[in-house]
PDB file of N, CA and C in Angstrom:
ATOM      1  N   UNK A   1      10.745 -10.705 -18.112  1.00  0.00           N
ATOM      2  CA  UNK A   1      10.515  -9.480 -17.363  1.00  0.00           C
ATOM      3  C   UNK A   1      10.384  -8.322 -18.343  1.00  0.00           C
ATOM      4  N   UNK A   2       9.220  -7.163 -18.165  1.00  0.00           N
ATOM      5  CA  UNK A   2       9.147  -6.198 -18.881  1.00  0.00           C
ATOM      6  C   UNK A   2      10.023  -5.027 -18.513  1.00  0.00           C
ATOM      7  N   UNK A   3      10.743  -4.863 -19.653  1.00  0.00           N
ATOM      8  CA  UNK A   3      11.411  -3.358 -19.221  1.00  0.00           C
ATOM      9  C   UNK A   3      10.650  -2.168 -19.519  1.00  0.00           C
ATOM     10  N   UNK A   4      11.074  -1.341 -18.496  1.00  0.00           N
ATOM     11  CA  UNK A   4      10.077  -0.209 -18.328  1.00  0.00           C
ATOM     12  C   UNK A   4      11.091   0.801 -19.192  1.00  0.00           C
ATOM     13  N   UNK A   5      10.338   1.647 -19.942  1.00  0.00           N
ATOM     14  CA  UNK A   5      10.786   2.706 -20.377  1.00  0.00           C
ATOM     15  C   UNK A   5      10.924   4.012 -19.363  1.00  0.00           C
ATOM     16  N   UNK A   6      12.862   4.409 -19.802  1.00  0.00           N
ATOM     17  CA  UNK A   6      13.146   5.398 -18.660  1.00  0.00           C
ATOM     18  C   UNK A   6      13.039   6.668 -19.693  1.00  0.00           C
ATOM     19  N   UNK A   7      12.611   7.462 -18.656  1.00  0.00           N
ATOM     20  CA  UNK A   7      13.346   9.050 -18.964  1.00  0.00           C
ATOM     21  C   UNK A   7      14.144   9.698 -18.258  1.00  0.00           C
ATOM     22  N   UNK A   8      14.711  10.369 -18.695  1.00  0.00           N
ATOM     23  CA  UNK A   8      16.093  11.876 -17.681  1.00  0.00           C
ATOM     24  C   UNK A   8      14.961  12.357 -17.235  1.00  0.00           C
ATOM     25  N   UNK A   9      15.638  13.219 -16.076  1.00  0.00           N
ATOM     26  CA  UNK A   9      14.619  14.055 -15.519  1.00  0.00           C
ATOM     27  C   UNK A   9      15.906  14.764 -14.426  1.00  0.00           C
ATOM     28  N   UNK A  10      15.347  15.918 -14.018  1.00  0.00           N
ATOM     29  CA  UNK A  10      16.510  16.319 -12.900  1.00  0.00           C
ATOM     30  C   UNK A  10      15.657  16.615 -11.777  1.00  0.00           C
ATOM     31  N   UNK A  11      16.463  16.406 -10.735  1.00  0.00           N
ATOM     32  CA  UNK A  11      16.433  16.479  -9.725  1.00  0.00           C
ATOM     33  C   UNK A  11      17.089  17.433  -8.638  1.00  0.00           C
ATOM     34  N   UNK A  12      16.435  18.452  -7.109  1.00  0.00           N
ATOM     35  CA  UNK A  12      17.898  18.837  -6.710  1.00  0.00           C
ATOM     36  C   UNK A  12      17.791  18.719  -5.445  1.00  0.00           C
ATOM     37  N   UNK A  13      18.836  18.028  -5.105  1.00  0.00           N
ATOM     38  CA  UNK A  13      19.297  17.199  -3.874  1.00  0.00           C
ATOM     39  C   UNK A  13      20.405  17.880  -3.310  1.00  0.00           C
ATOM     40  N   UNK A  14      20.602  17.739  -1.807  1.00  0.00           N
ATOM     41  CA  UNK A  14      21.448  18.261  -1.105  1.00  0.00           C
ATOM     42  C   UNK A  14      22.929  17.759  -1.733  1.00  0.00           C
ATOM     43  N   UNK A  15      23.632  18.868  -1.909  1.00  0.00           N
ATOM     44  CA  UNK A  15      24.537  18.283  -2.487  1.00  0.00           C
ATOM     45  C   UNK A  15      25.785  17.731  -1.417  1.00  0.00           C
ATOM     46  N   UNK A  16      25.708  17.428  -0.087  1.00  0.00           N
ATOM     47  CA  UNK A  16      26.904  16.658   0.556  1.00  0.00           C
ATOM     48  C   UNK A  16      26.181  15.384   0.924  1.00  0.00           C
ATOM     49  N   UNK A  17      24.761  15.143   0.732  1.00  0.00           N
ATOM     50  CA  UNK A  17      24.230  13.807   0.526  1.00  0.00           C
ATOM     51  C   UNK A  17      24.479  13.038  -0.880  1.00  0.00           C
ATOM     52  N   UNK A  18      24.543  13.847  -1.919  1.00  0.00           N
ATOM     53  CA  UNK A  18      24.728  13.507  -3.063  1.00  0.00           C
ATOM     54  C   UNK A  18      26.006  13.238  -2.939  1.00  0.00           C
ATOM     55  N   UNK A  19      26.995  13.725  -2.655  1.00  0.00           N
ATOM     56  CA  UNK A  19      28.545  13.491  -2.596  1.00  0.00           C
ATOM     57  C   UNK A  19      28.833  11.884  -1.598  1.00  0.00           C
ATOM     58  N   UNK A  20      28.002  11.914  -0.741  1.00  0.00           N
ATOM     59  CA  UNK A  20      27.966  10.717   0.166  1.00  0.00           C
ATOM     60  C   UNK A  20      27.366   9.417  -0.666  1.00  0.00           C
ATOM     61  N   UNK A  21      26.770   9.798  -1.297  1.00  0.00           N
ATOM     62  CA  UNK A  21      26.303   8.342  -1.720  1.00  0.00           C
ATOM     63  C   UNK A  21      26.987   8.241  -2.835  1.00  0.00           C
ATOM     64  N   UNK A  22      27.385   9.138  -3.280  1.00  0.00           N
ATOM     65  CA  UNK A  22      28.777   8.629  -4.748  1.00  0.00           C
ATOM     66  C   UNK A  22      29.908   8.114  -4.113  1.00  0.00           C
ATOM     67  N   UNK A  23      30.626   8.458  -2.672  1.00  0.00           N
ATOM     68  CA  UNK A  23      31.344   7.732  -2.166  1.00  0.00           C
ATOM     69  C   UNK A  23      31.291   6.751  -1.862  1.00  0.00           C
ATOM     70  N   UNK A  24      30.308   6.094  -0.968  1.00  0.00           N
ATOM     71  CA  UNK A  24      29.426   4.700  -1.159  1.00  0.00           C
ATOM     72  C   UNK A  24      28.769   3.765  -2.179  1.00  0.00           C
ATOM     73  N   UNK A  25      29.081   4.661  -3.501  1.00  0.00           N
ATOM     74  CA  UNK A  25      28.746   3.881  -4.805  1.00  0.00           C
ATOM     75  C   UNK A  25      26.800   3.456  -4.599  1.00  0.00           C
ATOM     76  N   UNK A  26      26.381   4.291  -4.258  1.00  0.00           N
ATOM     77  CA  UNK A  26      25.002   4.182  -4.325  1.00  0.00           C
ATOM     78  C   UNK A  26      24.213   4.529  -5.546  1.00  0.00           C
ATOM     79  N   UNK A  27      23.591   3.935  -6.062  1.00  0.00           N
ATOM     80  CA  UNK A  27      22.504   3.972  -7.460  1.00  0.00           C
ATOM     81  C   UNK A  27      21.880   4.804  -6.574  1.00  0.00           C
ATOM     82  N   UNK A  28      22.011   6.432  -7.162  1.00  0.00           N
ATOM     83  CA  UNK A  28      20.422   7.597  -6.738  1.00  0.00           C
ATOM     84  C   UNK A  28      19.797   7.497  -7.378  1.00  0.00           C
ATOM     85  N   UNK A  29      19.677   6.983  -8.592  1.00  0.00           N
ATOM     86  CA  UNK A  29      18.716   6.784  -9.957  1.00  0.00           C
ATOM     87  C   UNK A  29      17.747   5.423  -9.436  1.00  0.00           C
ATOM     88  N   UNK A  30      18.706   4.636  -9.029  1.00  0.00           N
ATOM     89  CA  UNK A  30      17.763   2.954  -8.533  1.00  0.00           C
ATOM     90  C   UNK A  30      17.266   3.348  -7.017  1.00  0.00           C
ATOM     91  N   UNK A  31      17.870   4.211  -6.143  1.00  0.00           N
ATOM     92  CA  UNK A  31      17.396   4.745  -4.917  1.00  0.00           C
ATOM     93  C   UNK A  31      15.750   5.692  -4.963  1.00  0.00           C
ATOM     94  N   UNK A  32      16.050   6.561  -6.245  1.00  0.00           N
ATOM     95  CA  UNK A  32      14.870   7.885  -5.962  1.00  0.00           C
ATOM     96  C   UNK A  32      13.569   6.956  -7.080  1.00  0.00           C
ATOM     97  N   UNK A  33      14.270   5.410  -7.852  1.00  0.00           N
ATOM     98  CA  UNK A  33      13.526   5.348  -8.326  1.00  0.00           C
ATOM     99  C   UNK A  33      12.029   4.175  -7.164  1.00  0.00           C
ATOM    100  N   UNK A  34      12.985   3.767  -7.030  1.00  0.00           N
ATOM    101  CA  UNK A  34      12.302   2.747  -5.769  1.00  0.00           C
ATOM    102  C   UNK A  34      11.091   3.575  -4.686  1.00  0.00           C
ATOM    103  N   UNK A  35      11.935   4.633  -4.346  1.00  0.00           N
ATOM    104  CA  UNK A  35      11.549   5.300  -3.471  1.00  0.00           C
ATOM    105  C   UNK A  35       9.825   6.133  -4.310  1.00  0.00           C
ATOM    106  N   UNK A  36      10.386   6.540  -5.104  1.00  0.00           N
ATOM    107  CA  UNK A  36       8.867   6.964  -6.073  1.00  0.00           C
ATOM    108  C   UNK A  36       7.928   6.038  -6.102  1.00  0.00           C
ATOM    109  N   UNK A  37       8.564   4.742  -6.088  1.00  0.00           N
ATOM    110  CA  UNK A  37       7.404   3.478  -6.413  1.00  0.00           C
ATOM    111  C   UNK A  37       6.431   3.427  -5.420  1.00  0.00           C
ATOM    112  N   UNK A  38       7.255   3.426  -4.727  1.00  0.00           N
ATOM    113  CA  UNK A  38       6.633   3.356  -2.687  1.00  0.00           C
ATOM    114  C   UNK A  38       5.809   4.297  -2.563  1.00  0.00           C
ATOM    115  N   UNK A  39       6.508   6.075  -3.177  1.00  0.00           N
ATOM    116  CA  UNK A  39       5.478   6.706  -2.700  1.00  0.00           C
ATOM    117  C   UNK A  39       4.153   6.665  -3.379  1.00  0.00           C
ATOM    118  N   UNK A  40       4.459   6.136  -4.959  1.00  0.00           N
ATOM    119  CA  UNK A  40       3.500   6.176  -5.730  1.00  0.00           C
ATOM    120  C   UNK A  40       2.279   5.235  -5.367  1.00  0.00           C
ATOM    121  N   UNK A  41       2.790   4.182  -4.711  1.00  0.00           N
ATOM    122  CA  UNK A  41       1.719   2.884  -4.249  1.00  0.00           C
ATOM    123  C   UNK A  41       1.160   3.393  -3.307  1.00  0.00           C
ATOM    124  N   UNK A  42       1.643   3.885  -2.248  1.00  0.00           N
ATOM    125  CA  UNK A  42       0.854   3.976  -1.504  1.00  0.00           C
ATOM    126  C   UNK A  42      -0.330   5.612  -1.332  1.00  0.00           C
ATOM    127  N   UNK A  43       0.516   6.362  -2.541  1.00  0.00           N
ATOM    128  CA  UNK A  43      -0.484   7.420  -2.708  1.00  0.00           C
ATOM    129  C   UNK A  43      -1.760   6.796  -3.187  1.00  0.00           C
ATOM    130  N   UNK A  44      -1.951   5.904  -4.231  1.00  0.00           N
ATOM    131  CA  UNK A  44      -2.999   5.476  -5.010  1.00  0.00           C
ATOM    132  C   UNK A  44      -4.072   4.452  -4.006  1.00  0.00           C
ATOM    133  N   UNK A  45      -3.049   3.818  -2.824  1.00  0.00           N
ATOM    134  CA  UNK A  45      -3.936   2.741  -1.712  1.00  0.00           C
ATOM    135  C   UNK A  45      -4.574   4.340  -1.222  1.00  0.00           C
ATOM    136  N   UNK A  46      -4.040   5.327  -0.332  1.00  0.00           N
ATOM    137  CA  UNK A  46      -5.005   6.472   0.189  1.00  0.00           C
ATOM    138  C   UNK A  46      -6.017   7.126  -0.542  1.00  0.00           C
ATOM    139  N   UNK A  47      -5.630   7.081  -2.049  1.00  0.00           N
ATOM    140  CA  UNK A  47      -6.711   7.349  -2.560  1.00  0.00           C
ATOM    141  C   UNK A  47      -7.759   6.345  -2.714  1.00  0.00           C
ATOM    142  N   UNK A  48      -8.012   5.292  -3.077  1.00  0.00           N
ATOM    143  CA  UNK A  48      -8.851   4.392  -3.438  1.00  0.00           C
ATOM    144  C   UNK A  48      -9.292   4.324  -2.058  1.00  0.00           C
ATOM    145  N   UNK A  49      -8.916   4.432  -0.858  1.00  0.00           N
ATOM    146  CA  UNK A  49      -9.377   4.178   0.397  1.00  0.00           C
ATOM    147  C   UNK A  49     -10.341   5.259   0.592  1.00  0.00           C
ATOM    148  N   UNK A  50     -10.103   6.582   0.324  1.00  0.00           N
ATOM    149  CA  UNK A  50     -10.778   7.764   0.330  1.00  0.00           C
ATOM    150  C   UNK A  50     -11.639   7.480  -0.596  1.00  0.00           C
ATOM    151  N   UNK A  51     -11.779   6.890  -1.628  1.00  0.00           N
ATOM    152  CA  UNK A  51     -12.859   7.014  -2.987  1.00  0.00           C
ATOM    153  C   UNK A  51     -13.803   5.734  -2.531  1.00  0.00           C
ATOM    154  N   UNK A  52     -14.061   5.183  -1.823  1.00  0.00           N
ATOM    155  CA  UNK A  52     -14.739   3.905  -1.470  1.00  0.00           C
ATOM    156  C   UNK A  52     -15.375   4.193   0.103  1.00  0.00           C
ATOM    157  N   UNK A  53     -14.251   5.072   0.650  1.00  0.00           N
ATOM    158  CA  UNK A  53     -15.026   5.367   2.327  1.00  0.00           C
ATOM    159  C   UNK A  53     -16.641   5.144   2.326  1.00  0.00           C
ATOM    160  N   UNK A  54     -17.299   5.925   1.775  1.00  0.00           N
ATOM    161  CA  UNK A  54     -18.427   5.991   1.525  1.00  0.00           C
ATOM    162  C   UNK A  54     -19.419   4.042   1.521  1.00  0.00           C
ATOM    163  N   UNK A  55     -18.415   3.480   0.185  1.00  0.00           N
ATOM    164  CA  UNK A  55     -18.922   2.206   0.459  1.00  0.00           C
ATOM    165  C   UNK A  55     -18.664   1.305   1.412  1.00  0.00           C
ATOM    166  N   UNK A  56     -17.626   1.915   2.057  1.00  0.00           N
ATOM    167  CA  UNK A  56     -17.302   0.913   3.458  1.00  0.00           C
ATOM    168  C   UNK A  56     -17.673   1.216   4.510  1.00  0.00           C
ATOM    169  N   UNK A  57     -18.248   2.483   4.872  1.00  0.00           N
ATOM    170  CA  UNK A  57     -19.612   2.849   5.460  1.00  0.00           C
ATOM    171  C   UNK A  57     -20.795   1.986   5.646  1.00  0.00           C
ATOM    172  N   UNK A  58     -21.008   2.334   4.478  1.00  0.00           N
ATOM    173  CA  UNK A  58     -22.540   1.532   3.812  1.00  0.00           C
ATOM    174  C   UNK A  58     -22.517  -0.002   4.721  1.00  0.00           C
ATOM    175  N   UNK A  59     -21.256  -0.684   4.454  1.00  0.00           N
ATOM    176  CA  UNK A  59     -21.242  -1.917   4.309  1.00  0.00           C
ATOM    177  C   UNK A  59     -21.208  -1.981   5.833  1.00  0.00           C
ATOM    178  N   UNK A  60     -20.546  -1.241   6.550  1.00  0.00           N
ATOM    179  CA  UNK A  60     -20.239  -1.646   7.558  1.00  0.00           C
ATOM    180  C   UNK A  60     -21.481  -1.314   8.752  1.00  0.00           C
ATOM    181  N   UNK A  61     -22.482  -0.203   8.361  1.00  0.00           N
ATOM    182  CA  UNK A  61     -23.616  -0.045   8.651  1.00  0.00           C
ATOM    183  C   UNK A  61     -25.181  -1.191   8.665  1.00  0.00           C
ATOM    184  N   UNK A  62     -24.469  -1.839   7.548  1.00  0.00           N
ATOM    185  CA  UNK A  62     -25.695  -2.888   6.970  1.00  0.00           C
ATOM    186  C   UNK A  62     -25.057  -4.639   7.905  1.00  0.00           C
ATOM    187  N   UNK A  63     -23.980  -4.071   7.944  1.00  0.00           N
ATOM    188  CA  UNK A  63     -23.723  -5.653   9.292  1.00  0.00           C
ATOM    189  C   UNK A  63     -24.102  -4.979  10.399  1.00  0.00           C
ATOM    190  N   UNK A  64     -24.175  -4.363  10.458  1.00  0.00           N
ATOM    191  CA  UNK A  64     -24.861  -3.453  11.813  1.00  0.00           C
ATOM    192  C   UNK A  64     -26.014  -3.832  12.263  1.00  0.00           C
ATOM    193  N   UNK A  65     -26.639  -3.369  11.271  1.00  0.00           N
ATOM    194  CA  UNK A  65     -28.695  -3.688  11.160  1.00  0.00           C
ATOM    195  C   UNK A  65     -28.739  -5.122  11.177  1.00  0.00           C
ATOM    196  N   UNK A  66     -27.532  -5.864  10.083  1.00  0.00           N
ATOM    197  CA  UNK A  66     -28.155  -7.265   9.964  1.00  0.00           C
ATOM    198  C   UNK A  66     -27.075  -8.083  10.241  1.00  0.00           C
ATOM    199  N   UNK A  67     -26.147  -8.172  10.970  1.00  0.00           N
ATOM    200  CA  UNK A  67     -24.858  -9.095  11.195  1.00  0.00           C
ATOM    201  C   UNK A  67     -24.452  -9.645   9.867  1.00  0.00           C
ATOM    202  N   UNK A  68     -23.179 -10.264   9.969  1.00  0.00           N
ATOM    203  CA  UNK A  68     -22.234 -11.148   9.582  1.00  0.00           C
ATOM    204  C   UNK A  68     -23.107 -11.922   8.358  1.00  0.00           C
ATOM    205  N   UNK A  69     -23.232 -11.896   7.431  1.00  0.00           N
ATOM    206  CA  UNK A  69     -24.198 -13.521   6.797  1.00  0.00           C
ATOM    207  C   UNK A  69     -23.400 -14.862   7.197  1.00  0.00           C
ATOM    208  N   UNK A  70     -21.887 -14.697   7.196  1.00  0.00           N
ATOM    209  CA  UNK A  70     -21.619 -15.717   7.764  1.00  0.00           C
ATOM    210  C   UNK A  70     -21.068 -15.992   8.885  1.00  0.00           C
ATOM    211  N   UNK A  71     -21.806 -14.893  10.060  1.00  0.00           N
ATOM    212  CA  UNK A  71     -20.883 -15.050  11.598  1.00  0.00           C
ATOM    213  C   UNK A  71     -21.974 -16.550  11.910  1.00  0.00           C
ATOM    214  N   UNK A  72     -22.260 -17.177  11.891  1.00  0.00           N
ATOM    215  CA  UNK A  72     -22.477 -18.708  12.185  1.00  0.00           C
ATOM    216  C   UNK A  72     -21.376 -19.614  12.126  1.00  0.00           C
ATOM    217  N   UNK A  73     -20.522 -19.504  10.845  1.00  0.00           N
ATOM    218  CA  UNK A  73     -19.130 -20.256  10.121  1.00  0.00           C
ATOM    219  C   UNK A  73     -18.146 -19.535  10.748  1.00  0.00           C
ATOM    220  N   UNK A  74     -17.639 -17.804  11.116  1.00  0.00           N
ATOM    221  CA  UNK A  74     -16.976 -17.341  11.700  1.00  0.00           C
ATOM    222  C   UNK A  74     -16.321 -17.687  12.987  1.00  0.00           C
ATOM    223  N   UNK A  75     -15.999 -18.896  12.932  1.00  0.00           N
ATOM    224  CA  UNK A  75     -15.697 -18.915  14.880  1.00  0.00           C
ATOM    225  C   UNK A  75     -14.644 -18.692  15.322  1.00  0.00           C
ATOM    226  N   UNK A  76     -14.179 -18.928  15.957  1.00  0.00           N
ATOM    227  CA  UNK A  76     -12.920 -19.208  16.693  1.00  0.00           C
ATOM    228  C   UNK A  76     -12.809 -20.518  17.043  1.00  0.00           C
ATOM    229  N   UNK A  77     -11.095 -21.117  17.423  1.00  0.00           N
ATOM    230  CA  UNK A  77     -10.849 -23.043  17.265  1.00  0.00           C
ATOM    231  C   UNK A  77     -11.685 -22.861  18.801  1.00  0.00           C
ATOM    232  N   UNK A  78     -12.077 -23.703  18.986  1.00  0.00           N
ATOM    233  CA  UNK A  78     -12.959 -24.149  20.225  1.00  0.00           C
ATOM    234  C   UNK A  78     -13.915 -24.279  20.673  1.00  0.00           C
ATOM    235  N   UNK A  79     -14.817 -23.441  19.350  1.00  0.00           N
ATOM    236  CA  UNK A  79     -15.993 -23.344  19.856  1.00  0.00           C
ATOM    237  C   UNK A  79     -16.788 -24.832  18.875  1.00  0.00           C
ATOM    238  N   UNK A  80     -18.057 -24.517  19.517  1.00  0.00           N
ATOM    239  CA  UNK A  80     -18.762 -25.765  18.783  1.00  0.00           C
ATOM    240  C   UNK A  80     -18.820 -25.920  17.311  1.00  0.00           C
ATOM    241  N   UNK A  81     -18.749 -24.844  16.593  1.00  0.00           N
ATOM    242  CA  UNK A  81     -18.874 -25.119  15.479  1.00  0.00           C
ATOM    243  C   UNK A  81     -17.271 -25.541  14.433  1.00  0.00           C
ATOM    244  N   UNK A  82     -16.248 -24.991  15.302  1.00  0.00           N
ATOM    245  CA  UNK A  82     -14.760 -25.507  14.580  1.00  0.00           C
ATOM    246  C   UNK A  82     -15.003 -27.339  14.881  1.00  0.00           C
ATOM    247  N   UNK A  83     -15.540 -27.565  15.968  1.00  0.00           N
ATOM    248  CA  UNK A  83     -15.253 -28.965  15.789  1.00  0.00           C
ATOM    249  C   UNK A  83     -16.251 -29.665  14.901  1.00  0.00           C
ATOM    250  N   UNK A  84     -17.524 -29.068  14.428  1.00  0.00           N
ATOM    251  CA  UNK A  84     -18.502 -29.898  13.336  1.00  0.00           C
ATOM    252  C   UNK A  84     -17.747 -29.989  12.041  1.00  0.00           C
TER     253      UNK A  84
END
């Protein structure tokens, strides 16, 4: 496993939440770091979703004009072609 290089950094947090989770022995460092990860992933999925709209447009326009290339193979169990 790769260890990631940390840095300090500060933070400012309510301080009777902060007091609560030191009573509970809670990692805020393994808490705010997790929590960054999450927000960080899924900032970068909204972006890449926003930076491609355009091509998923396109794409979704051009099955439009010309269907599926493979809605023939696409079926559902029952129909004639799941059982060939």
């Amino acid at each position: 496993m790769v260890s990631a290089i940390k840095r300090k950094t500060s933070l400012t947090l309510d301080a009777e939440l902060l007091d609560s989770a030191k009573v509970l022995e809670i990692n805020v460092s393994a808490v705010a770091e997790a929590a960054l990860k999450r927000a960080v992933a899924e900032a970068r999925r909204k972006q890449w979703l926003n930076d491609n709209a355009d091509n998923f447009a396109a794409q979704a326009a051009w099955h439009e004009r010309n269907g599926h290339p493979l809605a023939e193979i696409m079926c559902a169990p029952g129909t004639a072609s799941w059982n060939a």
